[in-house]
Protein backbone atom coordinates (compact mmCIF):
# COMPACT_ATOMS: atom_id res chain seq x y z
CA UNK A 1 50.98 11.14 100.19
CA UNK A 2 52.73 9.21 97.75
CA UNK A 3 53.58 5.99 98.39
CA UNK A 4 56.49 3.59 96.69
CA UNK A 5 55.02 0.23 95.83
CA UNK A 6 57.29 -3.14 94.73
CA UNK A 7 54.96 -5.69 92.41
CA UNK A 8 56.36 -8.60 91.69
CA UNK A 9 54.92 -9.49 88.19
CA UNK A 10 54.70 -7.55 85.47
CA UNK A 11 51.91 -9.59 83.67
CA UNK A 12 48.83 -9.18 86.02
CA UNK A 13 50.77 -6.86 87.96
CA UNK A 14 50.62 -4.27 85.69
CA UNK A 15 46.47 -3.50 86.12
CA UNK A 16 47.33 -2.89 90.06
CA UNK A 17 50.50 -0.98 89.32
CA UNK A 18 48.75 0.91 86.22
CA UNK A 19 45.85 1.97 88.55
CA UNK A 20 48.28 3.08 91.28
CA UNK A 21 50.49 5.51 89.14
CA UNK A 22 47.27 6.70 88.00
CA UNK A 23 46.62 7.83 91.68
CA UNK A 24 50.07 9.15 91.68
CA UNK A 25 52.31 6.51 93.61
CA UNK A 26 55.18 5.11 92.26
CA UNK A 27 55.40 1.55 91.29
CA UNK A 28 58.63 -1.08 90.53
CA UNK A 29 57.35 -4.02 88.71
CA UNK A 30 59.72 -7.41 89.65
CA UNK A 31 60.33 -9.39 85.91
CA UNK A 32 62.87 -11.18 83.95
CA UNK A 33 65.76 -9.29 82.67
CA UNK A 34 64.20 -8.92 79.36
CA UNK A 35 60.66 -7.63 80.13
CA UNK A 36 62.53 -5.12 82.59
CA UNK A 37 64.47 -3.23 80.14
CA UNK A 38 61.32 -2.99 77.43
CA UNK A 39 59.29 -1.52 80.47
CA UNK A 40 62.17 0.92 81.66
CA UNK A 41 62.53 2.09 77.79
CA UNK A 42 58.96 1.82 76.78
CA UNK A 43 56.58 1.44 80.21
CA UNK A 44 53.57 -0.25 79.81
CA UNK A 45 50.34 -0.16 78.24
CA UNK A 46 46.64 -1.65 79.93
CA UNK A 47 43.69 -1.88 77.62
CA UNK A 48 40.51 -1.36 79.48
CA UNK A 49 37.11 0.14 78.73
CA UNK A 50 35.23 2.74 80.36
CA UNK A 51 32.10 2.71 81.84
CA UNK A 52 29.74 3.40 79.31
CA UNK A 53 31.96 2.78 76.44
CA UNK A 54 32.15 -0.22 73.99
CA UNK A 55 35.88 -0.34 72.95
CA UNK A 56 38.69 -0.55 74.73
CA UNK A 57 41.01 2.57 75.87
CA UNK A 58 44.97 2.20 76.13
CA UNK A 59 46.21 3.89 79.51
CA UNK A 60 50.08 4.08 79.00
CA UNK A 61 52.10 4.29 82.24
CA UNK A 62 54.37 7.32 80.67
CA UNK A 63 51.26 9.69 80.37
CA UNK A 64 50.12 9.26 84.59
CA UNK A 65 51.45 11.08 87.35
CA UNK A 66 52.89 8.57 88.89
CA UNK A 67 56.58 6.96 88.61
CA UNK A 68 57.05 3.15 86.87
CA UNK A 69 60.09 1.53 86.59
CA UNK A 70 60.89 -2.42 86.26
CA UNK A 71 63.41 -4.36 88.13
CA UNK A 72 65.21 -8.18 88.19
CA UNK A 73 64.64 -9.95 91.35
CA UNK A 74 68.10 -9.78 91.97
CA UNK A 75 67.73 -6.05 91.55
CA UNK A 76 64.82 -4.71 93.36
CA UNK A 77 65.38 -3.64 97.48
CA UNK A 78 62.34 -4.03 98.80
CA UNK A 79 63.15 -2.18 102.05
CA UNK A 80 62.82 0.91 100.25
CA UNK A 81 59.40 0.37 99.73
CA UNK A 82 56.04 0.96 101.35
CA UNK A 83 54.54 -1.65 100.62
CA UNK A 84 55.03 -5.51 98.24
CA UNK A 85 52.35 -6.91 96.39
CA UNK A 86 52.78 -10.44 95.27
CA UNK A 87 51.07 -10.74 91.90
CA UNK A 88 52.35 -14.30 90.72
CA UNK A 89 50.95 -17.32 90.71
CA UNK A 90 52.36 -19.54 94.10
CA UNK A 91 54.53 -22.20 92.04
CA UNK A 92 56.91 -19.13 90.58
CA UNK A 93 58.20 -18.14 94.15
CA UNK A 94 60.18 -21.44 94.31
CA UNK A 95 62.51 -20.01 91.45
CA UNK A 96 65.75 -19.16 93.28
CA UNK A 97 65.71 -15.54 92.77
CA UNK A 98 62.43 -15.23 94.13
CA UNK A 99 63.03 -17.24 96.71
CA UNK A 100 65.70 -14.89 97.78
CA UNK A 101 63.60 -12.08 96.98
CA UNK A 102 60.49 -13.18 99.19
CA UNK A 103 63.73 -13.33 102.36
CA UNK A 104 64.49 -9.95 101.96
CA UNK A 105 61.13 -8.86 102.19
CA UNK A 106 60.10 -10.20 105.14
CA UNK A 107 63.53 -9.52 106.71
CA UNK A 108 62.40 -6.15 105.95
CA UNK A 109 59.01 -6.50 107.43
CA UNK A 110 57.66 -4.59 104.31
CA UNK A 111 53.47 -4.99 104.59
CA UNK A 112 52.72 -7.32 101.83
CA UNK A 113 49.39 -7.83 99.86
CA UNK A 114 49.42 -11.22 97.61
CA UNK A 115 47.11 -11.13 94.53
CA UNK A 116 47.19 -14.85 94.37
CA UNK A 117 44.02 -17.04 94.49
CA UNK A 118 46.46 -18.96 96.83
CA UNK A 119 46.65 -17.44 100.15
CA UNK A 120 50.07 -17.50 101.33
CA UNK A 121 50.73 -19.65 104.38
CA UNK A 122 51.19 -16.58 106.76
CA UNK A 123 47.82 -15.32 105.83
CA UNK A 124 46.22 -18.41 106.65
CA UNK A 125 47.71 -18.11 109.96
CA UNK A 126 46.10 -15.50 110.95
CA UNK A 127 42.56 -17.29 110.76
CA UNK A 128 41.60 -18.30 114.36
CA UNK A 129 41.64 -22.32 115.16
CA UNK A 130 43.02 -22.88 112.08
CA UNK A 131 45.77 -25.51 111.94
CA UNK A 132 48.08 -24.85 108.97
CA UNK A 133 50.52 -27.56 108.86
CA UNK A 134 48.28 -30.01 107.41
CA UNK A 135 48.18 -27.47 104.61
CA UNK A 136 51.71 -27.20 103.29
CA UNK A 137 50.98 -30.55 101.16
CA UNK A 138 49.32 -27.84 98.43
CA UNK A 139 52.01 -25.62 98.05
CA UNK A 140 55.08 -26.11 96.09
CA UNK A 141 57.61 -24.43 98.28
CA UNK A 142 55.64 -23.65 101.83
CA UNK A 143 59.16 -23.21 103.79
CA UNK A 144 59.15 -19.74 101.50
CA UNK A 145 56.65 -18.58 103.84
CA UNK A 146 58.33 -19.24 107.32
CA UNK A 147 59.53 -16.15 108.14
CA UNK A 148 56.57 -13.48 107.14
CA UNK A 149 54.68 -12.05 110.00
CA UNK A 150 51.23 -13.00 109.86
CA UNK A 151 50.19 -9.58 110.90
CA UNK A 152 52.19 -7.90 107.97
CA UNK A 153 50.60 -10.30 104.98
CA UNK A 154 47.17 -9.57 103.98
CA UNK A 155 45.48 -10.83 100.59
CA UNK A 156 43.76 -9.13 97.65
CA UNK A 157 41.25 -11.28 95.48
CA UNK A 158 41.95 -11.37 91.73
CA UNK A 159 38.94 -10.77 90.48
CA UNK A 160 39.67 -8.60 87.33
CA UNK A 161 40.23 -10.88 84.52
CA UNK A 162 43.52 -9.75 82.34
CA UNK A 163 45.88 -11.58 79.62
CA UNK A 164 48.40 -10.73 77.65
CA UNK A 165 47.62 -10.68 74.12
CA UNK A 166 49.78 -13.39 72.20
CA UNK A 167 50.81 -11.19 68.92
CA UNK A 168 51.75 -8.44 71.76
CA UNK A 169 54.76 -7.11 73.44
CA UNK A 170 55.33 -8.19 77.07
CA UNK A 171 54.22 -4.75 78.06
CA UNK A 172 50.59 -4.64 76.55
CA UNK A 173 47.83 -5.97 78.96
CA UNK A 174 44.55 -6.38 77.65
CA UNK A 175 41.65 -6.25 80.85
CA UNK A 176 38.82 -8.73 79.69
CA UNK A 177 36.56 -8.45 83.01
CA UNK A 178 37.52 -5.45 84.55
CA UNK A 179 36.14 -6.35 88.56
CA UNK A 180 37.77 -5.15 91.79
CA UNK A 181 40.30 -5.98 93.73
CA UNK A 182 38.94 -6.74 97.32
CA UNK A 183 41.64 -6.90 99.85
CA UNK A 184 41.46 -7.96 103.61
CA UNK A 185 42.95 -5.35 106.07
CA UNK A 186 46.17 -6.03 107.74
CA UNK A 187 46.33 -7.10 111.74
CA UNK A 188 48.10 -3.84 111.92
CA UNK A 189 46.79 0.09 111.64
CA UNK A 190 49.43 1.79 109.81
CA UNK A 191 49.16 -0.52 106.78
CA UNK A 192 45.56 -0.39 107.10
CA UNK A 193 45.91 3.35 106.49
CA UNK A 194 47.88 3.25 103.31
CA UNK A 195 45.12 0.62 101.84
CA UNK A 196 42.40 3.36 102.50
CA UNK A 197 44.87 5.74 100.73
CA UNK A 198 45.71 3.94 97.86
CA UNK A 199 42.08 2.86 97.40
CA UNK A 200 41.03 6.76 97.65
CA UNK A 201 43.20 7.59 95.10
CA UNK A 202 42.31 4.88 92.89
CA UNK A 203 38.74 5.67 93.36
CA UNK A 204 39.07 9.79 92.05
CA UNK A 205 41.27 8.80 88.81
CA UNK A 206 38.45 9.45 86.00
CA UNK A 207 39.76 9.88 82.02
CA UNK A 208 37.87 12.52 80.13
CA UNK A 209 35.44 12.93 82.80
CA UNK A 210 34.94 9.06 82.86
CA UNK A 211 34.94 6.79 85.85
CA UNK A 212 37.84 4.31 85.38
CA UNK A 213 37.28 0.64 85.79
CA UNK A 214 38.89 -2.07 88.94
CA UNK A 215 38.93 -0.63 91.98
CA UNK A 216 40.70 -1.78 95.31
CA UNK A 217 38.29 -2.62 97.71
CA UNK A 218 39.25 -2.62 101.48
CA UNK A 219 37.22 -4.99 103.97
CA UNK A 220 37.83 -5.62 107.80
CA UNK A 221 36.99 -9.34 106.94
CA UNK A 222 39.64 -12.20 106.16
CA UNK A 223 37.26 -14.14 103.74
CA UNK A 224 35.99 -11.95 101.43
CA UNK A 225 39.25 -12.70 99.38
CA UNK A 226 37.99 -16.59 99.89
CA UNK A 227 34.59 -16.14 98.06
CA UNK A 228 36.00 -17.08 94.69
CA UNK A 229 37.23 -20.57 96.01
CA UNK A 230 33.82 -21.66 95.53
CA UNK A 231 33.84 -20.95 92.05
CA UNK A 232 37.48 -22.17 91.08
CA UNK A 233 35.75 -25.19 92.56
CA UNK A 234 32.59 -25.28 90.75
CA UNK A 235 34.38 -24.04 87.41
CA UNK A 236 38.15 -23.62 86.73
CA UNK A 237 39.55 -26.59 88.54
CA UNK A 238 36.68 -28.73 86.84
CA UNK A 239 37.43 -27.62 82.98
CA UNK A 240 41.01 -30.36 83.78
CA UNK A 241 39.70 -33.70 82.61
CA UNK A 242 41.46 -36.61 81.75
CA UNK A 243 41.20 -35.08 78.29
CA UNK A 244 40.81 -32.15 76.13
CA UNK A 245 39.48 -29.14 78.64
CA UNK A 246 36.50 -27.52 79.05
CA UNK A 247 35.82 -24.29 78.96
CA UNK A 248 34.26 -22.97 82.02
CA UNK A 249 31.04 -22.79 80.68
CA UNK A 250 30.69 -26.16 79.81
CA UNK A 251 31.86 -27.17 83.72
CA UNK A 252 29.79 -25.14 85.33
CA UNK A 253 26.67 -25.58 83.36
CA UNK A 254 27.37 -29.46 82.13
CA UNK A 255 25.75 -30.10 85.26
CA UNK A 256 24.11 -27.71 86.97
CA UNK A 257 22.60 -29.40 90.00
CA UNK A 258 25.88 -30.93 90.14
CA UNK A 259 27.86 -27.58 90.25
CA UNK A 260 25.37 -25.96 92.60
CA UNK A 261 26.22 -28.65 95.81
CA UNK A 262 30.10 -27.94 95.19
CA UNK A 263 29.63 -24.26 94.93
CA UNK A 264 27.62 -24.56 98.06
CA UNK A 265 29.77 -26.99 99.68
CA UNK A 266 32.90 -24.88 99.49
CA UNK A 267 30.73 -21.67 100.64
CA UNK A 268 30.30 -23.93 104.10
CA UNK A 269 33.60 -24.23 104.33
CA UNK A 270 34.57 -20.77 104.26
CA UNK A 271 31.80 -20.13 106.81
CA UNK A 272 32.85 -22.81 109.27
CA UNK A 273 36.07 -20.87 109.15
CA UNK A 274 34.70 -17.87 109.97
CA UNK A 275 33.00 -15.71 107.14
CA UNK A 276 29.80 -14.18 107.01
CA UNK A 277 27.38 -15.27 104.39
CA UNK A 278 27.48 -11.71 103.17
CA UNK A 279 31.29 -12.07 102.30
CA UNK A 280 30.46 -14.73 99.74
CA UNK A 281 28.29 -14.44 96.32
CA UNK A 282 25.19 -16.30 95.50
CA UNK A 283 25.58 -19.60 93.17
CA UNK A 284 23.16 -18.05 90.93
CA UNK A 285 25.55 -15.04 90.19
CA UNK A 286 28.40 -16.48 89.59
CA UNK A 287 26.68 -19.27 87.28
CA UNK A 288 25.24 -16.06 85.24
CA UNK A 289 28.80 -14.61 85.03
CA UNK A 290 30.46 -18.50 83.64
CA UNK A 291 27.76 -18.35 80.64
CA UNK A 292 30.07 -15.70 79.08
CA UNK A 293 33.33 -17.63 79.92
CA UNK A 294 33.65 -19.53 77.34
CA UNK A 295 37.59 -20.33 77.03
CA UNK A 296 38.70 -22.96 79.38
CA UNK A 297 40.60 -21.74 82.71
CA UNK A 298 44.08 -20.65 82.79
CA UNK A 299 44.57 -23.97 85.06
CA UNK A 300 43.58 -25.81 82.58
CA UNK A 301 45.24 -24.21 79.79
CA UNK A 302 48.31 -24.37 81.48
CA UNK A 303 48.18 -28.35 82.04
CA UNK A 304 47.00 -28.98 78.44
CA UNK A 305 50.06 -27.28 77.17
CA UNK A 306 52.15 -29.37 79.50
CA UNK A 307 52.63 -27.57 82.68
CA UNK A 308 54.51 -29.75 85.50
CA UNK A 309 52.83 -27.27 88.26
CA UNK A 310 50.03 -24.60 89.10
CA UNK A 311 48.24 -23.15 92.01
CA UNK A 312 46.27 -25.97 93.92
CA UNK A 313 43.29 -24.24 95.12
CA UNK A 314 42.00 -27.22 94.76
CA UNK A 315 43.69 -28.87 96.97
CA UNK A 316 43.89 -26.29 99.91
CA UNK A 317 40.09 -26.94 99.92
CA UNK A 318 40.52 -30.88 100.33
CA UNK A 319 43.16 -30.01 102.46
CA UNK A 320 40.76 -27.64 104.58
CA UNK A 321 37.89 -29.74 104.29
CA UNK A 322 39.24 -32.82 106.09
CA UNK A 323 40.74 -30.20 109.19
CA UNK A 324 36.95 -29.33 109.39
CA UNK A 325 35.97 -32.93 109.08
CA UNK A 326 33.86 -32.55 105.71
CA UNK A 327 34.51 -34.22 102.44
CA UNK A 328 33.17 -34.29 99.06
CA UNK A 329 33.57 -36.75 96.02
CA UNK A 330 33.92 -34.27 93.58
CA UNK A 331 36.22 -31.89 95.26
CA UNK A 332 38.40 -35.40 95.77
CA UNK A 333 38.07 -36.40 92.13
CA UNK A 334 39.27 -33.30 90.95
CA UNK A 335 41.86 -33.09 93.19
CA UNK A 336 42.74 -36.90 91.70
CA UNK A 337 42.66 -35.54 88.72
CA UNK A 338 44.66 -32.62 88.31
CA UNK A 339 47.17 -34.57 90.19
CA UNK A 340 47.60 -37.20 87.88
CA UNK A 341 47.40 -34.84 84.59
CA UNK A 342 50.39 -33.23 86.66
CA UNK A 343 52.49 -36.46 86.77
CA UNK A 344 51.48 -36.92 83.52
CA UNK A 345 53.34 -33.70 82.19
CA UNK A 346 56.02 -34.22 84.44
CA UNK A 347 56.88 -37.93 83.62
CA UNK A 348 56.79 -36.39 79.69
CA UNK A 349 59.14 -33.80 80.26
């Protein structure tokens, strides 16, 4: 059955919403005025290789079976839809539009999946024992969040790595890394059965005969999604220094020993909470994977070209840490530092 699915952000968004028309739902993508009417006149295009293949392949959204359209904030109506995914980074649903937006939808009780490394406060609810309101200190708006029912927000890990190209239109997206998506199911069955739908679907796209890259992955636990804290930890947090980044190679492996404890020390957090050490992956994999990332993190990028506010992973974990009664030095220097290279940016603007 086809399913009508509202993603707001077009950037990143556009991978999930290019492998969903594939399957043959229809997809609104939530942007600025601008990037809307290119998409409506020209859709989009996601660069991607196939297994097996050494260049890239362009999937354009106006050859698949399903439907994409784009949309303002001010625009989209999300009660027409089967399901939201939120597929911006945390800071960007204080804009007022947004803000708005994020009302309506849970006024509308529309299931929502958020692709953000940040959980969203209603998913964090629904971990057991957890208290929460120590936690609002590491988001930027965390009243946004008051009225979602835990039991209709689930989260979706963003492991496929994706940029748009500079020199390109805001339609191109160009998939570096192309991982799955591994979502948690929702604390309710009739969502649940659209995930297993959508992932089906997702699964049986093939081009030329060829198995198509990033799937959506569908897990009964709530921490699978939580496995990459331990390396924005160990890596993308870490490239912010009180100077000129590094790339993630050069935090992760600067040190190794070093990079090892805080990988392992955020893994124990995520099990005291209430994971299994299968939902997490082994230091040794991950520290494989950062000798090919060689470009500093978008984090990091983003605060070296003078950005007054990102996601703070970084400090959800501090945050979390001292609930559970565990600290670490270099989890609190980091957090000391990004905050201060934060102040920085925002005393220059």
């Amino acid at each position: 059955m086809p399913y009508r699915i509202l993603i707001l952000g077009a950037s990143y968004g556009s991978l999930l919403g290019t492998k969903l028309i594939a399957a043959g739902h229809d997809v609104t993508l939530v942007c600025r005025e601008k990037t809307a009417a290119l998409i409506n006149v020209e859709g989009t295009e996601v660069r991607i290789k196939l297994r097996g293949e050494d260049g890239h392949r362009s999937l354009f959204s106006r050859d698949l079976p399903g439907r994409l359209d784009a949309a303002t904030p001010r625009d989209a109506r999300p009660e027409d839809y089967d399901l939201v995914c939120l597929a911006m980074q945390e800071p960007q649903y204080s804009d007022p539009g947004l803000r708005d937006l994020l009302a309506r939808i849970a006024a509308a009780r529309v299931p929502s999946m958020s692709i953000m490394n940040m959980p969203p406060l209603p998913y964090l609810k629904r971990i057991p024992g957890l208290d929460c309101s120590g936690l609002e200190a590491a988001y930027l708006g965390p009243e946004i969040w008051a009225d979602f029912d835990p039991a209709l927000m689930t989260l979706c890990s963003p492991d496929p790595q994706a940029f748009r190209p500079p020199e390109e239109a805001a339609n191109v997206l160009h998939v570096g890394l192309p991982t799955n998506f591994k979502v948690s199911q929702f604390d309710d069955a009739t969502p649940n059965a659209m995930l297993d739908e959508l992932a089906a679907g997702i699964d049986a796209f093939e081009v030329d005969g060829k198995e198509v890259p990033v799937k959506l992955r569908v897990h009964g636990s709530l921490f699978v999604p939580f496995a990459k804290w331990s390396m924005l930890a160990t890596g993308n947090y870490r490239c912010i220094t009180e100077g000129e980044p590094l790339s993630i190679e050069e935090a992760v492996h600067g040190d190794v020993d070093a990079s090892r404890e805080i990988y392992d020390f955020v893994g124990d957090l995520v099990i005291r909470l209430g994971a299994d050490e299968g939902d997490l992956v082994p230091f040794e994999k991950y520290a494989a994977a950062a000798r090919s990332l060689k470009k500093p993190s978008s984090a990091a990028r983003a605060i070296a070209a003078g950005a007054t506010r990102i996601e703070r992973v970084d400090k959800l974990i501090q945050l979390i840490g001292r609930a559970l009664g565990r600290t670490h030095p270099e989890i609190d220097r980091t957090v000391a530092t990004v905050d201060a290279r934060l102040a920085g940016n925002r005393a220059a603007s």
